[in-house]
N, C-alpha and C. Protein backbone atom coordinates (compact mmCIF):
# COMPACT_ATOMS: atom_id res chain seq x y z
N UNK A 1 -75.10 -58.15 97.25
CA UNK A 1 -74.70 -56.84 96.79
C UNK A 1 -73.20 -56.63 96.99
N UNK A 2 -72.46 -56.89 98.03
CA UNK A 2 -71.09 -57.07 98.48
C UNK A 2 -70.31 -57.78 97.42
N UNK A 3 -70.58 -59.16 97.20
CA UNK A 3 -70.20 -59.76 95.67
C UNK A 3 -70.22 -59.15 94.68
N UNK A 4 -71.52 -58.06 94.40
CA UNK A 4 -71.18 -57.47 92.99
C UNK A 4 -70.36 -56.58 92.94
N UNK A 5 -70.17 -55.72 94.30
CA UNK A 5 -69.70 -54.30 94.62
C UNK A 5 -67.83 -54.99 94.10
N UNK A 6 -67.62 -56.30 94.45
CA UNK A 6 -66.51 -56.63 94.46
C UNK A 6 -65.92 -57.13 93.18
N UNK A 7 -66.93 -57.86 92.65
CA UNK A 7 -66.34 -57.76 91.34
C UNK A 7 -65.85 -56.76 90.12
N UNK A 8 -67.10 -55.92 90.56
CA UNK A 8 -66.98 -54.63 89.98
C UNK A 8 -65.87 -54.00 89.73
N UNK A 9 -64.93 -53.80 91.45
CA UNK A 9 -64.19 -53.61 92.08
C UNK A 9 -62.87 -54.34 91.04
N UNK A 10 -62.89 -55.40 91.34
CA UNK A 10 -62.29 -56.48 90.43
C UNK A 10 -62.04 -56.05 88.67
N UNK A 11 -63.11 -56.10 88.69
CA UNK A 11 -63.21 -55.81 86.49
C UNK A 11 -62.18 -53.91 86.44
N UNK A 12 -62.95 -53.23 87.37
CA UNK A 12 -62.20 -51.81 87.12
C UNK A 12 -60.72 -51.58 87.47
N UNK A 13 -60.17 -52.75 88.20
CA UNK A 13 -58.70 -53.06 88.33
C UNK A 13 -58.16 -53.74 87.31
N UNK A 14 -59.03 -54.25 86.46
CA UNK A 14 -58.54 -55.11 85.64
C UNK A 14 -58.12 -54.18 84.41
N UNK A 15 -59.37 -53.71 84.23
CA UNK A 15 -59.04 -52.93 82.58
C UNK A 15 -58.01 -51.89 83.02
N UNK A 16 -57.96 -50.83 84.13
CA UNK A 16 -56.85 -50.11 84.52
C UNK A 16 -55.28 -50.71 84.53
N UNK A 17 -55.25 -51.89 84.70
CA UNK A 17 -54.16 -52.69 84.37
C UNK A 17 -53.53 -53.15 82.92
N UNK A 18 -54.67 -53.46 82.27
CA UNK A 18 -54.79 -53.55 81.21
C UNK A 18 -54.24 -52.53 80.14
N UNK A 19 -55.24 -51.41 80.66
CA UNK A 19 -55.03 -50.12 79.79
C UNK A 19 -53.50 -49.79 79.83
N UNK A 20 -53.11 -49.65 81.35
CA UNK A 20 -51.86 -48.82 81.68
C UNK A 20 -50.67 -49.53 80.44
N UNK A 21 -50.66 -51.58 81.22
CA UNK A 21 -49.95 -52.25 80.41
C UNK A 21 -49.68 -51.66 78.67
N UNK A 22 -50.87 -51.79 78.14
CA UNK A 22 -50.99 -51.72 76.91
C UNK A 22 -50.06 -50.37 76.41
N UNK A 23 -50.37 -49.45 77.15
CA UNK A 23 -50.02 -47.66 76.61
C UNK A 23 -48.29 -47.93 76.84
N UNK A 24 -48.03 -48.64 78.08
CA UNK A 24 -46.37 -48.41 78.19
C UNK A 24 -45.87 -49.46 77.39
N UNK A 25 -46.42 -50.33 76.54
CA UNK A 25 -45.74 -51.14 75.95
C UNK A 25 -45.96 -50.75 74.22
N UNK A 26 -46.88 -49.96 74.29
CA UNK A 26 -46.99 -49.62 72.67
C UNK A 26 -46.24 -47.87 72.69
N UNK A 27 -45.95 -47.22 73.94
CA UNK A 27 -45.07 -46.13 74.01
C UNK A 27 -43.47 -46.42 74.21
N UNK A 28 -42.75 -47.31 74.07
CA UNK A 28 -41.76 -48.32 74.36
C UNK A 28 -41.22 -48.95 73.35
N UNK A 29 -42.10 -49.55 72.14
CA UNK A 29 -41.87 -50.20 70.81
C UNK A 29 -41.50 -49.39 70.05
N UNK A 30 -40.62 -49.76 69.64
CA UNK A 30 -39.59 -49.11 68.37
C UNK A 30 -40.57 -49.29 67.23
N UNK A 31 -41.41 -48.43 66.76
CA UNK A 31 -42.81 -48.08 65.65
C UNK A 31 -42.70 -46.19 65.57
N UNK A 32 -42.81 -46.08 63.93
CA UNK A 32 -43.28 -44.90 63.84
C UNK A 32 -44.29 -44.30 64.47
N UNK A 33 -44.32 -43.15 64.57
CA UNK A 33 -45.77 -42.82 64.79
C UNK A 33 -47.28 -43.13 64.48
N UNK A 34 -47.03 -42.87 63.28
CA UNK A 34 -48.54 -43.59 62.09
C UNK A 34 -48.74 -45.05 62.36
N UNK A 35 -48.12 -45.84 62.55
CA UNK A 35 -47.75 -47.16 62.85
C UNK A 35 -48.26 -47.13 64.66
N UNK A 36 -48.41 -46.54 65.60
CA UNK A 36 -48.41 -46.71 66.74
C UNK A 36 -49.46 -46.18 67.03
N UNK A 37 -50.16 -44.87 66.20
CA UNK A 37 -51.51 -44.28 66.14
C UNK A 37 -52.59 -45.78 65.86
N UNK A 38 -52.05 -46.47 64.89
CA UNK A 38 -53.26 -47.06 64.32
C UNK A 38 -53.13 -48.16 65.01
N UNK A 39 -52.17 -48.77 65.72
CA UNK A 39 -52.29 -49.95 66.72
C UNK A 39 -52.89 -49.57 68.18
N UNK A 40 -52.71 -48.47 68.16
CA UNK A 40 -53.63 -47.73 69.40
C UNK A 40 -55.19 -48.14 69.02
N UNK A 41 -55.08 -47.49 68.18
CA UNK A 41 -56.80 -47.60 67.55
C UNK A 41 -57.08 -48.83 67.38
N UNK A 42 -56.39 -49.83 67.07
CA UNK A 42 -57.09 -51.42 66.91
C UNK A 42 -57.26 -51.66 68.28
N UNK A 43 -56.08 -51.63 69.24
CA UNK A 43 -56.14 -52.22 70.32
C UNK A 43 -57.36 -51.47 71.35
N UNK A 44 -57.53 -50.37 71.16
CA UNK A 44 -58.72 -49.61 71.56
C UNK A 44 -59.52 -50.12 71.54
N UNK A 45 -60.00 -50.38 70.45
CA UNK A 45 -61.32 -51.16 70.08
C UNK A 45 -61.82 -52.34 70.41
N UNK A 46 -60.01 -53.38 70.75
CA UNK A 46 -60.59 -54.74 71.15
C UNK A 46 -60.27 -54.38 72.39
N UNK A 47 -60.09 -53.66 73.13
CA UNK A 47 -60.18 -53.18 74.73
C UNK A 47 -61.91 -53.76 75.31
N UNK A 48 -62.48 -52.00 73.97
CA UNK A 48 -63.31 -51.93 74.07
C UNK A 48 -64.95 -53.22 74.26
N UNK A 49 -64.24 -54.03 72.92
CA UNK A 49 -64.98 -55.14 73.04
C UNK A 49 -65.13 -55.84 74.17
N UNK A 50 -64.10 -55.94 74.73
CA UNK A 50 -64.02 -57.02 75.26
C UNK A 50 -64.59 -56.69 76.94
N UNK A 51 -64.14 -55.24 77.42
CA UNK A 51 -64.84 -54.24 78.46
C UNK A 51 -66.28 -54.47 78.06
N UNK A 52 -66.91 -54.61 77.33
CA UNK A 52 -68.55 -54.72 76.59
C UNK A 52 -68.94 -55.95 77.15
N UNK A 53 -68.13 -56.97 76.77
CA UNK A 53 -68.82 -58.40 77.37
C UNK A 53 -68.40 -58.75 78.38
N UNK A 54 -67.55 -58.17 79.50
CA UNK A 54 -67.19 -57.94 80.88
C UNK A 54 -68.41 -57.55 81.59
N UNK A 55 -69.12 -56.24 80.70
CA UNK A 55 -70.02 -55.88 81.65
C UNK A 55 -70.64 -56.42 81.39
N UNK A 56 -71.64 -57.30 79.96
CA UNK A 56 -73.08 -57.77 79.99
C UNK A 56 -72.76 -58.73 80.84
N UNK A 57 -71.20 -59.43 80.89
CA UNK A 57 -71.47 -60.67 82.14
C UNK A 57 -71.81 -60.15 83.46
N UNK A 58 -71.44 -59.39 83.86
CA UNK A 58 -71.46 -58.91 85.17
C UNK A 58 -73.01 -58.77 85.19
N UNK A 59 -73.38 -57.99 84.29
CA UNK A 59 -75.01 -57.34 84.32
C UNK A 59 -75.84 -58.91 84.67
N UNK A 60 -75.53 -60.31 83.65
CA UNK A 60 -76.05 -61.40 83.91
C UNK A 60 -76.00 -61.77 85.32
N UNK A 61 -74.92 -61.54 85.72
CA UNK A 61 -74.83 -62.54 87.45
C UNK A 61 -75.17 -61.67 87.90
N UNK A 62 -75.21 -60.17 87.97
CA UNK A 62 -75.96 -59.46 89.05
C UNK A 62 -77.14 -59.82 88.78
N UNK A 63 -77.72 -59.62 87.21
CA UNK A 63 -79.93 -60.31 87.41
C UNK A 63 -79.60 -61.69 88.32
N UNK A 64 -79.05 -62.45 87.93
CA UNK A 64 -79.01 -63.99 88.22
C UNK A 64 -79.26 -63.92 89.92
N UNK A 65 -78.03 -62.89 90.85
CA UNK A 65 -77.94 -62.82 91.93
C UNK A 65 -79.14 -61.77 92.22
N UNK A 66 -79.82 -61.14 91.74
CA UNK A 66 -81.18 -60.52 92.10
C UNK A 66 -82.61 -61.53 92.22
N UNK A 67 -82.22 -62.55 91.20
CA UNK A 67 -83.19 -63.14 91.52
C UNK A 67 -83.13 -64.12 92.07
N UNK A 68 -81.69 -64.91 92.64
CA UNK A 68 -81.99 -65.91 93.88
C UNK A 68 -82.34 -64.67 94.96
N UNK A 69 -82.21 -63.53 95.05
CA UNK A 69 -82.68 -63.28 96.19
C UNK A 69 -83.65 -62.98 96.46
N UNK A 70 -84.65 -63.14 95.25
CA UNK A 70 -86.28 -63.03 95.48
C UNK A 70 -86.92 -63.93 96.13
N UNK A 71 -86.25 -64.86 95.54
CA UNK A 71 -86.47 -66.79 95.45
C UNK A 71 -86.57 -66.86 97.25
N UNK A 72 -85.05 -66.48 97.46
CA UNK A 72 -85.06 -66.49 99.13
C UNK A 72 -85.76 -65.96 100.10
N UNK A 73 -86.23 -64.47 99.32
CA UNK A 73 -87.25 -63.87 100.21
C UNK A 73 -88.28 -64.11 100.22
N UNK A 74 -88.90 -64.87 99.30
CA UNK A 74 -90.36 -64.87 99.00
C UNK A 74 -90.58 -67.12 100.01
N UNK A 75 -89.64 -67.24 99.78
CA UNK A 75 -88.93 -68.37 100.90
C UNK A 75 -89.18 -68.11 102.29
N UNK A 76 -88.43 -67.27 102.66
CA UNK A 76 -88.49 -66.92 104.31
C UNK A 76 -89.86 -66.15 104.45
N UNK A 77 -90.23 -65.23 103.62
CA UNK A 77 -91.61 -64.74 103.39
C UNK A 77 -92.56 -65.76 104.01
N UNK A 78 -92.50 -67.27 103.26
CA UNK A 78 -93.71 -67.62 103.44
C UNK A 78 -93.73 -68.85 104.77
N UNK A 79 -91.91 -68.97 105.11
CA UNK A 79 -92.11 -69.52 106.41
C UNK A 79 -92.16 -68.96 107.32
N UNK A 80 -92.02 -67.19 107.21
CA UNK A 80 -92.56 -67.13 108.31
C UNK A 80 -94.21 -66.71 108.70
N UNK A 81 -94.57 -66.51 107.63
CA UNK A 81 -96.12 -66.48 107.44
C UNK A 81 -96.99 -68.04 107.92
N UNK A 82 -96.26 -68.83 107.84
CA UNK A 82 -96.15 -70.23 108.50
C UNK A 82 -96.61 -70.89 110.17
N UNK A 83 -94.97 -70.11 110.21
CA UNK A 83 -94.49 -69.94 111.72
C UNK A 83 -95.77 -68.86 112.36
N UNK A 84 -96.19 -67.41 111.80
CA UNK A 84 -97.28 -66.83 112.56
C UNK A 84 -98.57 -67.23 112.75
N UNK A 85 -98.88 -67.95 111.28
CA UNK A 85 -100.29 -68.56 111.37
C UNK A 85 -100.13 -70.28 112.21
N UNK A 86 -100.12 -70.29 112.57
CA UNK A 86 -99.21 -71.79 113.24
C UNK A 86 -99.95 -71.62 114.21
């Protein structure tokens, strides 16, 4: 849970970096307005995308890391059910 809490941690530093980068460098470029509206809006979108498959990865290794830890419990589960009937 600490691993995910951290990546998490990780990805929401990332796009905040990201985002900030992006806004002071497209508020900075010598572009009209109309011209800087609509590169907003593209770049928005592939923000967006790409924030999308950030999280289904994350969502994957958190199932992935939910279920070695079944694996493990149902593991120690049955050694120690082992160890009592012993």
């Amino acid at each position: 849970m600490k691993m995910f809490r951290k990546a998490s941690d990780f990805f929401a530093g990332f796009v905040l970096g990201l985002l900030t980068g992006a806004l002071v460098a497209l508020l900075f470029a010598p572009r009209r307005g109309e011209e800087t509206r609509a590169l907003l809006q593209e770049k928005g979108i592939e923000l967006r995308e790409r924030a999308l498959e950030k999280v289904e990865e994350l969502q994957e290794k958190g199932k992935k890391i939910i279920e070695e830890g079944k694996e493990v419990a149902a593991q120690r589960r049955e050694e120690l059910l082992k160890k009592l009937g012993a």
